[in-house]
C-alpha atoms as a PDB file:
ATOM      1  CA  UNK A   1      -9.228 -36.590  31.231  1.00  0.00           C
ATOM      2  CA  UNK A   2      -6.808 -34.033  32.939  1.00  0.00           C
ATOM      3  CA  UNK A   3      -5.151 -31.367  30.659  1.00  0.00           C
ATOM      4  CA  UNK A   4      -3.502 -29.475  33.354  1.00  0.00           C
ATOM      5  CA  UNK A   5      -0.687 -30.365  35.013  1.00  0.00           C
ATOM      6  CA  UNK A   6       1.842 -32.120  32.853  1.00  0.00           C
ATOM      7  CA  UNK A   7       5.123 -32.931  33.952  1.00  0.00           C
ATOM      8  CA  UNK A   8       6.565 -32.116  30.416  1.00  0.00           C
ATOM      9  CA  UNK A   9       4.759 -28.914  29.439  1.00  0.00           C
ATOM     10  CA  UNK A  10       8.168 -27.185  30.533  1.00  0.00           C
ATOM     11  CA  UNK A  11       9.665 -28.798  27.965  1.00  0.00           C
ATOM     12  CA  UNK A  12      10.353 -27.925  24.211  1.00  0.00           C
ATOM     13  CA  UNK A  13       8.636 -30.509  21.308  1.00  0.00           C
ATOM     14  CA  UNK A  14       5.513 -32.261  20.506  1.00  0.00           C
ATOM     15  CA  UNK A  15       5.897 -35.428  22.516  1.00  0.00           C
ATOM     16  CA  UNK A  16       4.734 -35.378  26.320  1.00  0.00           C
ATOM     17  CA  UNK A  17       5.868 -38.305  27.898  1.00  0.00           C
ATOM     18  CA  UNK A  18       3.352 -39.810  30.439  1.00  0.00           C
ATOM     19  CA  UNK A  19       0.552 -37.700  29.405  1.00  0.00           C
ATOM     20  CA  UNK A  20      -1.858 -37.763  26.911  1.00  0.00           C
ATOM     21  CA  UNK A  21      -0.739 -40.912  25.355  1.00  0.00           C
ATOM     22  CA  UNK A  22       2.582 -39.561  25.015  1.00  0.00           C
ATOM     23  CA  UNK A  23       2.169 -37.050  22.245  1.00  0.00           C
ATOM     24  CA  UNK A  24       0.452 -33.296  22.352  1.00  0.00           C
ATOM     25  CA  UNK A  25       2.130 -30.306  21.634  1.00  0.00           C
ATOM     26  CA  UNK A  26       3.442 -29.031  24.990  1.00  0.00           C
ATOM     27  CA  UNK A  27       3.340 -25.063  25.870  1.00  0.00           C
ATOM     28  CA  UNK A  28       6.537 -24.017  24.862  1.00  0.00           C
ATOM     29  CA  UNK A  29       6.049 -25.303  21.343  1.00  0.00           C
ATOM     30  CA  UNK A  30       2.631 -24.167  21.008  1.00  0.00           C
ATOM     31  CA  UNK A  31       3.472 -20.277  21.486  1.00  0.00           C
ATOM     32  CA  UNK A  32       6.763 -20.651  19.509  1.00  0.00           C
ATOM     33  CA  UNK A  33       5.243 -22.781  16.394  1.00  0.00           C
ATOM     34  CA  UNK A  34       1.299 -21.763  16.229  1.00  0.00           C
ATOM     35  CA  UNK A  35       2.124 -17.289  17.827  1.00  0.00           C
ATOM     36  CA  UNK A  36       5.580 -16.315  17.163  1.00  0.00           C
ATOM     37  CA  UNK A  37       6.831 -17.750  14.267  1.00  0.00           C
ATOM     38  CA  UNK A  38       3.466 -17.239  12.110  1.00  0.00           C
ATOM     39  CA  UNK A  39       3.460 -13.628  13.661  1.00  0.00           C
ATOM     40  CA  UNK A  40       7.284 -13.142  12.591  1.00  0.00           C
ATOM     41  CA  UNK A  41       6.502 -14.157   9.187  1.00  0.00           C
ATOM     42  CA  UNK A  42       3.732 -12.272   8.745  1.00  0.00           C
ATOM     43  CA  UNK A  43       5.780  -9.345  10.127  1.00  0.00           C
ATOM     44  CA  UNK A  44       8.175  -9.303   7.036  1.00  0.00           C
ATOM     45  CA  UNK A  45       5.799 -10.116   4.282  1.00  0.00           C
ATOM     46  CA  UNK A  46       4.411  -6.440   5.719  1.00  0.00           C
ATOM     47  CA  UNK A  47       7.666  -5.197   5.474  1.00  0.00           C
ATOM     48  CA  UNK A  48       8.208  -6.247   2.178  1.00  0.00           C
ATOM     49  CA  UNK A  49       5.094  -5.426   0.697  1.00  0.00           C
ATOM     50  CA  UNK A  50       5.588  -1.492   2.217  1.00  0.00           C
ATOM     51  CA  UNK A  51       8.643  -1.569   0.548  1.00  0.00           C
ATOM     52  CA  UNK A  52       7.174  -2.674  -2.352  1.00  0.00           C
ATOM     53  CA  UNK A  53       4.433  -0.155  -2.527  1.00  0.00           C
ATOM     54  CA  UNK A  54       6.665   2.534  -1.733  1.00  0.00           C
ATOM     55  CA  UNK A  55       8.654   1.866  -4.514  1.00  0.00           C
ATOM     56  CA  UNK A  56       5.501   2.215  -7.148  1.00  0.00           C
ATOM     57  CA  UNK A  57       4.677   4.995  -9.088  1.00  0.00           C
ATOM     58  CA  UNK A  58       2.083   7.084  -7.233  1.00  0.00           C
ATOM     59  CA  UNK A  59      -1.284   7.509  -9.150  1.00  0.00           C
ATOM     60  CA  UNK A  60      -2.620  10.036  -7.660  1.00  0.00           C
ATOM     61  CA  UNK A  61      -1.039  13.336  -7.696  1.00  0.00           C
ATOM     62  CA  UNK A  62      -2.847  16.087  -5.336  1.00  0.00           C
ATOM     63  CA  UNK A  63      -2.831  15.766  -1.464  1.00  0.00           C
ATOM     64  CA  UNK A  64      -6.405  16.586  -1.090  1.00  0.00           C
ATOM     65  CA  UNK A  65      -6.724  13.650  -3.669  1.00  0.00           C
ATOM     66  CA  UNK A  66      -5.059  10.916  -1.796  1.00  0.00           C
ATOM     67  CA  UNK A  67      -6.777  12.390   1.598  1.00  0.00           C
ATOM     68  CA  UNK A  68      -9.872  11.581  -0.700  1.00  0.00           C
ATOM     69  CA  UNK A  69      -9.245   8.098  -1.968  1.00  0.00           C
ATOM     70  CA  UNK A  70      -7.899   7.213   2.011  1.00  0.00           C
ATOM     71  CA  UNK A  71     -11.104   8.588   3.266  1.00  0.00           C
ATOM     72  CA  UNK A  72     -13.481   6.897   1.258  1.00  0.00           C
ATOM     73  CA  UNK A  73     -11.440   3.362   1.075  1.00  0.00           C
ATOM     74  CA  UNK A  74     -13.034   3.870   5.121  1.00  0.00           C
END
């Protein structure tokens, strides 16, 4: 079985027409669907939780304290 070498990996969807009994995901819509949009998302739940935690109260109160609690979290 070939994998390389569609005619239709240029092209955007999940059906590839003469290859691979006409359905696989073709190369376009595997880095948009399965890298960029899962990355994207994952980009603003960050975001939002930075916000989030910025926002809270902060616990501890010294410098050397928080250098502390980072350094031993390590």
């Amino acid at each position: 079985m070939d994998f390389a070498g569609c005619p239709d990996d240029e092209k955007f969807g999940p059906v590839v027409q003469g290859c691979r009994d006409d359905f696989d995901f073709t190369i376009k819509f595997e880095k948009i669907f399965f890298s960029l949009i899962p990355a994207s998302l994952f980009i603003a739940a960050a975001l939002c939780r930075v916000v989030y935690l910025l926002r809270r109260p902060v616990i501890v109160g010294g410098r050397v304290l928080q250098v502390a609690k980072v350094v031993s979290d390590i």
